[in-house]
N, C-alpha and C. Protein backbone atom coordinates (compact mmCIF):
# COMPACT_ATOMS: atom_id res chain seq x y z
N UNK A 1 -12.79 -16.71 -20.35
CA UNK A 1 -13.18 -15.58 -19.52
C UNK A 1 -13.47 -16.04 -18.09
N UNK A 2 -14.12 -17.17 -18.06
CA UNK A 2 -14.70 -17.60 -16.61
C UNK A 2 -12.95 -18.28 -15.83
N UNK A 3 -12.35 -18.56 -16.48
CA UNK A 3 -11.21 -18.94 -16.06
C UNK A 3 -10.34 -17.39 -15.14
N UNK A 4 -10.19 -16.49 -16.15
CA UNK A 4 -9.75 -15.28 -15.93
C UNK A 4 -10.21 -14.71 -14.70
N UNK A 5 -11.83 -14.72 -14.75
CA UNK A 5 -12.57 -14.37 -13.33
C UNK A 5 -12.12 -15.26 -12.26
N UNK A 6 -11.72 -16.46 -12.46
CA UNK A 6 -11.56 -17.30 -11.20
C UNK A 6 -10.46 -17.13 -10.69
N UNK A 7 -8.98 -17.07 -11.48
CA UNK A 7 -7.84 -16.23 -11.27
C UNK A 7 -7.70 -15.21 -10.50
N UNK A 8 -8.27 -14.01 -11.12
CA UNK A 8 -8.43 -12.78 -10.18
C UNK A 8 -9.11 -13.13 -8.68
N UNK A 9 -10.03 -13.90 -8.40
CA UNK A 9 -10.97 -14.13 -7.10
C UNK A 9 -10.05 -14.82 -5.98
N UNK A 10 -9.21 -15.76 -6.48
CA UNK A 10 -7.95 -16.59 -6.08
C UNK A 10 -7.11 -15.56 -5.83
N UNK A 11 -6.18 -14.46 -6.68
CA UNK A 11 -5.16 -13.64 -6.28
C UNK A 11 -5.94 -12.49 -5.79
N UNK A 12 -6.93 -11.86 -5.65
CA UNK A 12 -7.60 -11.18 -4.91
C UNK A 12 -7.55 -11.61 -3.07
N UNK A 13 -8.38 -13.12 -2.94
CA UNK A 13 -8.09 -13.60 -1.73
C UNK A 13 -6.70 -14.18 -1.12
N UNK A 14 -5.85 -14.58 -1.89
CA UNK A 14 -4.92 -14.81 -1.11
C UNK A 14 -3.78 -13.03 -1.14
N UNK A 15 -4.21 -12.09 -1.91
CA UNK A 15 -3.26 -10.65 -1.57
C UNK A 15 -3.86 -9.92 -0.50
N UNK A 16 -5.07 -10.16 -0.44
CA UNK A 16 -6.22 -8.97 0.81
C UNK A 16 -5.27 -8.78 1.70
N UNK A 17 -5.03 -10.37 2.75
CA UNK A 17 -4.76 -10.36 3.93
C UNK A 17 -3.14 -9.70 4.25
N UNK A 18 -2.62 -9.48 3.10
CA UNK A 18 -1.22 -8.78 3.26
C UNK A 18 -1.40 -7.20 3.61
N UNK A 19 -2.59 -6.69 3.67
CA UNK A 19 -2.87 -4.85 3.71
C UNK A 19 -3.48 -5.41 5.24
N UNK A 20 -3.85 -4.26 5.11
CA UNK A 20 -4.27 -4.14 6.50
C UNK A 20 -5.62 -2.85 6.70
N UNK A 21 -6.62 -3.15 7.28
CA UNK A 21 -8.03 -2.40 6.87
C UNK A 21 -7.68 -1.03 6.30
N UNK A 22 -6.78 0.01 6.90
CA UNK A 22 -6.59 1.68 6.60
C UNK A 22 -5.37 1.50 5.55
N UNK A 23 -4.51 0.72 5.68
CA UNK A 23 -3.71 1.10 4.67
C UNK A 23 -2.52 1.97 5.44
N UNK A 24 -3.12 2.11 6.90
CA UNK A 24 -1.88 3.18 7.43
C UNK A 24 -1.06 2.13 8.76
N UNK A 25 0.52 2.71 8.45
CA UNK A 25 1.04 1.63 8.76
C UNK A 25 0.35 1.21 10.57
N UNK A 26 1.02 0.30 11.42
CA UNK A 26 0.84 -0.36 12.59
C UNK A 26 1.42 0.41 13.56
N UNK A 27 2.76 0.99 13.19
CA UNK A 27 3.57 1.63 14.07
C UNK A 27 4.70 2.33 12.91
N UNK A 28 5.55 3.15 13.49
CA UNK A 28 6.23 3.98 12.28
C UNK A 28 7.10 4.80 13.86
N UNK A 29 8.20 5.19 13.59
CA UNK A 29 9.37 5.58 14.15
C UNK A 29 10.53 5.92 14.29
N UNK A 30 11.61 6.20 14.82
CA UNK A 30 13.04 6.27 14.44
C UNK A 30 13.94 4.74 15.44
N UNK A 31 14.72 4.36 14.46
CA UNK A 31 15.26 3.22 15.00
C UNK A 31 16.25 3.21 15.56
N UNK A 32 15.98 2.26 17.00
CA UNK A 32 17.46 1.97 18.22
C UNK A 32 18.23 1.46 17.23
N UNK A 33 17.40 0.31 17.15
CA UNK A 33 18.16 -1.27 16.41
C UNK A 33 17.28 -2.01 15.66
N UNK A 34 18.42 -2.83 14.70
CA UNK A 34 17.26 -3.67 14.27
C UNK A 34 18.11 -4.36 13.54
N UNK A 35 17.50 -5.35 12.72
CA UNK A 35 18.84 -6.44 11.97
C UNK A 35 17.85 -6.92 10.88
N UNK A 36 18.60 -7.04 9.43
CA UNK A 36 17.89 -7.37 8.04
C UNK A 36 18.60 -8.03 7.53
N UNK A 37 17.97 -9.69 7.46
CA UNK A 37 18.88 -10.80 7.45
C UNK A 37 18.28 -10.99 5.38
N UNK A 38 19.81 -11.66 4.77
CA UNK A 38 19.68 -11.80 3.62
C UNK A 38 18.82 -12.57 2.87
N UNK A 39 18.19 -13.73 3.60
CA UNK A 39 17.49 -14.79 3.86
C UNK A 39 16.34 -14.89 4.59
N UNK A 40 15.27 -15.23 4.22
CA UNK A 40 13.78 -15.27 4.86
C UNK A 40 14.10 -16.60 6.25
N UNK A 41 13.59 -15.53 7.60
CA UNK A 41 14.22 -16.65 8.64
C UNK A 41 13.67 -17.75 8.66
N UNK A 42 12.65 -17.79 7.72
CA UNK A 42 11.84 -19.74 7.87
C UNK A 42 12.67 -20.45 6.96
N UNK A 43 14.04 -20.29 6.10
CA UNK A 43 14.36 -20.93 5.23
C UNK A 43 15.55 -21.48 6.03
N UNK A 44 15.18 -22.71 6.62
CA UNK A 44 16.17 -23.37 7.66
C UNK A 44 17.10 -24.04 6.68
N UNK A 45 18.50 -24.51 7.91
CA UNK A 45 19.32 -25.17 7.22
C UNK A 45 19.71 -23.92 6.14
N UNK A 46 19.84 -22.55 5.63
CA UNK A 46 20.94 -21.85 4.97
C UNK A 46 21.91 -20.94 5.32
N UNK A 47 23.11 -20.72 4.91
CA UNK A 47 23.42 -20.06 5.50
C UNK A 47 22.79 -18.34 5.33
N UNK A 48 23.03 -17.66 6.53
CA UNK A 48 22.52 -16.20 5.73
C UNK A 48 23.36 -15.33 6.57
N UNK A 49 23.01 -14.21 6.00
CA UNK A 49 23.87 -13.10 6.45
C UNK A 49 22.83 -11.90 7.16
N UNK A 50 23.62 -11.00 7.43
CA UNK A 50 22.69 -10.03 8.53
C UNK A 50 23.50 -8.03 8.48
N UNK A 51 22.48 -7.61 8.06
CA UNK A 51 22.51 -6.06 8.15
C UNK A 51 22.01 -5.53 9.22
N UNK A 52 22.59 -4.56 9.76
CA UNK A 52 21.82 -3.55 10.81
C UNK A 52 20.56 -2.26 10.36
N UNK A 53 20.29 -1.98 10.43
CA UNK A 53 19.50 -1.12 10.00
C UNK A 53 19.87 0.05 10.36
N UNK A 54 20.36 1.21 9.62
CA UNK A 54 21.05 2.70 10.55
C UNK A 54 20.01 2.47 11.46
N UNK A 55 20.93 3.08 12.38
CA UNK A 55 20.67 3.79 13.95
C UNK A 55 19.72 5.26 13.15
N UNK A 56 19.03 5.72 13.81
CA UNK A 56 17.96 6.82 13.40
C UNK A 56 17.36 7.35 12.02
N UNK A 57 17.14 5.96 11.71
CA UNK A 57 16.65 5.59 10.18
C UNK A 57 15.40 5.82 10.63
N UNK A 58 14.08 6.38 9.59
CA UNK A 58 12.68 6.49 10.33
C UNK A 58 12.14 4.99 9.22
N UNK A 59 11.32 4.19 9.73
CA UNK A 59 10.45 2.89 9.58
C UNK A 59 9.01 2.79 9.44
N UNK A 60 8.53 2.22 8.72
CA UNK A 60 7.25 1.92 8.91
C UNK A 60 6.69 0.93 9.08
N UNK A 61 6.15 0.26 9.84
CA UNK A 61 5.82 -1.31 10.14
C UNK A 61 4.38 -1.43 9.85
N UNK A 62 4.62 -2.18 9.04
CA UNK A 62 3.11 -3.17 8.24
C UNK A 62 3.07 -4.35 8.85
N UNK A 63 2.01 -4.81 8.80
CA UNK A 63 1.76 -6.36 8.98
C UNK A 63 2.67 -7.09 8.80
N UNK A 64 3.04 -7.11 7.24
CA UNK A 64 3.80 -7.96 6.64
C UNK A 64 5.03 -7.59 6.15
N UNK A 65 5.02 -6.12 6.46
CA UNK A 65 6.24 -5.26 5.40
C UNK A 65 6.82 -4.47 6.62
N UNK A 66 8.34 -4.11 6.15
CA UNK A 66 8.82 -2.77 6.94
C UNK A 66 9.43 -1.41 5.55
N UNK A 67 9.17 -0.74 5.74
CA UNK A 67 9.65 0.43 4.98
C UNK A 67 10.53 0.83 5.81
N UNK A 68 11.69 0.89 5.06
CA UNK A 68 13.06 1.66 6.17
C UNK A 68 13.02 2.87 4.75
N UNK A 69 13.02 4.23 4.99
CA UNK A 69 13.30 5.66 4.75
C UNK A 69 14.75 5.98 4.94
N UNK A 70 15.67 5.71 3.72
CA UNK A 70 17.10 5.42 3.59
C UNK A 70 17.54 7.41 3.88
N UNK A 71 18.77 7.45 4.08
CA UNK A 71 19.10 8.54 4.32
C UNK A 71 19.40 9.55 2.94
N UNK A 72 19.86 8.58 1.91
CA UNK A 72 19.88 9.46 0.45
C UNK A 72 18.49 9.51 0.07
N UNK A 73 17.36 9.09 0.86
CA UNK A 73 15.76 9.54 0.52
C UNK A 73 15.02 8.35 -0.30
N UNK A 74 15.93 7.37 -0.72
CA UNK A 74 15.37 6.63 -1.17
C UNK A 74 14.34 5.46 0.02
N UNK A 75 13.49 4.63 -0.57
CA UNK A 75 12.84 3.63 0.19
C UNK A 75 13.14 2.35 0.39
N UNK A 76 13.29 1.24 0.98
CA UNK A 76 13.41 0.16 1.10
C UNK A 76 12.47 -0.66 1.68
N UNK A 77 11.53 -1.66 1.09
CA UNK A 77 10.73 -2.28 1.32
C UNK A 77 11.14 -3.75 1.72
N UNK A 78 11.10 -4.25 2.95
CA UNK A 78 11.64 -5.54 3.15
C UNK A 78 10.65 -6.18 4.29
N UNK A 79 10.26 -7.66 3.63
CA UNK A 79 8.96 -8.71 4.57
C UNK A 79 9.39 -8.57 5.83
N UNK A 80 8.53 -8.75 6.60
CA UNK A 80 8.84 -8.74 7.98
C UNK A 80 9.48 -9.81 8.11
N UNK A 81 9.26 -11.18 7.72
CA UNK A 81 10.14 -12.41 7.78
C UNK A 81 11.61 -12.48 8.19
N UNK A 82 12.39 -11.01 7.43
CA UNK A 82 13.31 -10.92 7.17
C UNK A 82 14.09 -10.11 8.61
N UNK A 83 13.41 -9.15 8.83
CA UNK A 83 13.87 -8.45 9.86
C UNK A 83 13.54 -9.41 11.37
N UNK A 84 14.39 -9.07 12.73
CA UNK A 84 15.01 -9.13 13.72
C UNK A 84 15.27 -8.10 14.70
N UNK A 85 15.23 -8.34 15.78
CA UNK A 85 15.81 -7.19 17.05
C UNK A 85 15.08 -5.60 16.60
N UNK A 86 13.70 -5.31 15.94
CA UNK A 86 13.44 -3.75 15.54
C UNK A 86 13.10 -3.96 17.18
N UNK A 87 13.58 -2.50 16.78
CA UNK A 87 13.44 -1.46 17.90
C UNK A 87 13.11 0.01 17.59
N UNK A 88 12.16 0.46 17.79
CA UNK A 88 11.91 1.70 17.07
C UNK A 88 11.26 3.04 18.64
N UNK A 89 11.90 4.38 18.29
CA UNK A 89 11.19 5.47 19.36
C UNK A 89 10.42 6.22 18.81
């Protein structure tokens, strides 16, 4: 049990800092540009590849996350790591 508690206290502190105090995103918008690479950009030395993000796709920017609001309504959740060039109005 005391093991279990120490677990949770550990993944408790290292998940906090991924939210952000409200929970409501940083910024949120419709997009110029932007680029969503296949590959996390700290993973040097691979090759990777690169998506655009539609042009007037609406976004939500987290700390750590972007929500792109796909046009068939679905969601896409991708680390900020990953994205490049956002540009949002």
């Amino acid at each position: 049990m005391k093991s279990l508690i120490l677990l949770l206290a550990v993944l408790t502190t290292l998940l906090l800092p991924a939210c952000n105090d409200t929970g409501k995103p940083l910024a949120s918008g419709v997009v110029v540009t932007g680029k969503v690479w296949e590959k996390s950009l700290a993973s040097d030395g691979h090759a990777n590849s690169v998506k655009s993000i539609p042009v007037d796709s609406h976004v939500e920017v987290y700390e750590r996350l972007l929500i792109i609001h796909q046009a068939d309504g679905r969601r896409k959740v991708v680390p900020m790591e990953y994205v490049t060039d956002l540009v949002i109005k």
